[in-house]
Protein backbone atom coordinates (compact mmCIF):
# COMPACT_ATOMS: atom_id res chain seq x y z
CA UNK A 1 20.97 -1.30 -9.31
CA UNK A 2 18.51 1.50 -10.86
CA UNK A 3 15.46 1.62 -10.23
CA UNK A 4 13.71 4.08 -12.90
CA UNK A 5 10.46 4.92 -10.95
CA UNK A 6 8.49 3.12 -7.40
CA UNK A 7 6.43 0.84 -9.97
CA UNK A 8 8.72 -1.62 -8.48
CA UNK A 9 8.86 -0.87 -4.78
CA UNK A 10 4.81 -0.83 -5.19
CA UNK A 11 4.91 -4.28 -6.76
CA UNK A 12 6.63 -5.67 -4.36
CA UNK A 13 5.52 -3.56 -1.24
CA UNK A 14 2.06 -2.69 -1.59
CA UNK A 15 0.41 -5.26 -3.64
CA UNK A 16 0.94 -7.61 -1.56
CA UNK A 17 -0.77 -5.82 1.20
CA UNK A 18 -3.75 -4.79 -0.53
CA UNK A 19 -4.35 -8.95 -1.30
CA UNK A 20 -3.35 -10.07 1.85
CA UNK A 21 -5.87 -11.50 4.64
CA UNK A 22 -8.18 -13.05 2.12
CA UNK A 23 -10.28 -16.18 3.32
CA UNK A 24 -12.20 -16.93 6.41
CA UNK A 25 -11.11 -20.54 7.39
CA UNK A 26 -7.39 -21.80 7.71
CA UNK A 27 -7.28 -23.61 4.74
CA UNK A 28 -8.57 -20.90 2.71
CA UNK A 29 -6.18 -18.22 4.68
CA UNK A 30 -2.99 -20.40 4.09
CA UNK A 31 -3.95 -21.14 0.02
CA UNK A 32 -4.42 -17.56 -0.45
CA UNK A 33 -1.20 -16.83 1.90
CA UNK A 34 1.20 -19.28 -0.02
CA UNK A 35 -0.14 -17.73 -3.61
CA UNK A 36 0.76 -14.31 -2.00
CA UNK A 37 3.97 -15.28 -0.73
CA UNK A 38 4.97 -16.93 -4.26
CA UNK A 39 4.33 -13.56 -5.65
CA UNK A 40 6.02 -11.71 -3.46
CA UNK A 41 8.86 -14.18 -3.81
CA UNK A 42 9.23 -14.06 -7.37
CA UNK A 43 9.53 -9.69 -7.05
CA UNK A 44 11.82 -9.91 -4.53
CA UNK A 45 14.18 -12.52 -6.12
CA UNK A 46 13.46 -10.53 -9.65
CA UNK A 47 14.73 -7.45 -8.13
CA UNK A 48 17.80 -8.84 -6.40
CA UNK A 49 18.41 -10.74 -9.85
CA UNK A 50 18.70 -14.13 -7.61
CA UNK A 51 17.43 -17.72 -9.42
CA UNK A 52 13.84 -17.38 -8.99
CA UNK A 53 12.66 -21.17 -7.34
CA UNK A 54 14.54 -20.34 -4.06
CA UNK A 55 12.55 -16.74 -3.23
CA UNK A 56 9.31 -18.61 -4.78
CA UNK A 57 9.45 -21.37 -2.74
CA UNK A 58 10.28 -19.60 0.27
CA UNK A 59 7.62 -17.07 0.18
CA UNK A 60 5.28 -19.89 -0.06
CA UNK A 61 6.27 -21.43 2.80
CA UNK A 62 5.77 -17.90 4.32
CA UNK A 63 3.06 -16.97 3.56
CA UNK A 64 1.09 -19.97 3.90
CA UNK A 65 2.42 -20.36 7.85
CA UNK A 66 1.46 -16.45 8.23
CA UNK A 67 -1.53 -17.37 6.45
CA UNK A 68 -2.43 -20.39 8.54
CA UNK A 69 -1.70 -18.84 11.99
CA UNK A 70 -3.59 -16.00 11.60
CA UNK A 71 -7.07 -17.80 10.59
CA UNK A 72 -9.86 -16.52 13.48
CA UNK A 73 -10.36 -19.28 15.79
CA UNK A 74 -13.63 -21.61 14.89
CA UNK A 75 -14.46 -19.90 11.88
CA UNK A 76 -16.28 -22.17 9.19
């Protein structure tokens, strides 16, 4: 596999980064988590030239749990 310059490796690495932690409450924190993790899913199965629902659905699940669990305590 070639890569031809780090546009990929900065799709897949730092994008999600720089749109990560978005949200105050849990629900908001897991919606934005799972959209993330799709994302990131769909790159990472792209790259690896895998069929796409597996890494998409995956990443959802992901990032939604990350999402979720990392919510401050009590916010509204």
């Amino acid at each position: 596999m070639t890569i031809r310059f780090p546009t990929k490796i900065v799709a897949v690495l730092i994008l999600p980064l720089a749109l990560s932690a978005c949200g105050d409450t849990w629900q908001e924190r897991a919606l934005t988590g799972g959209g993330i993790g799709v994302g990131t899913g769909l790159a990472i199965g792209a790259l690896a030239g895998w069929p796409l629902l597996g890494p998409a659905l995956a990443g959802a699940a992901v990032g939604a749990g990350i999402g979720a669990a990392t919510a401050k305590e009590g916010a509204k």
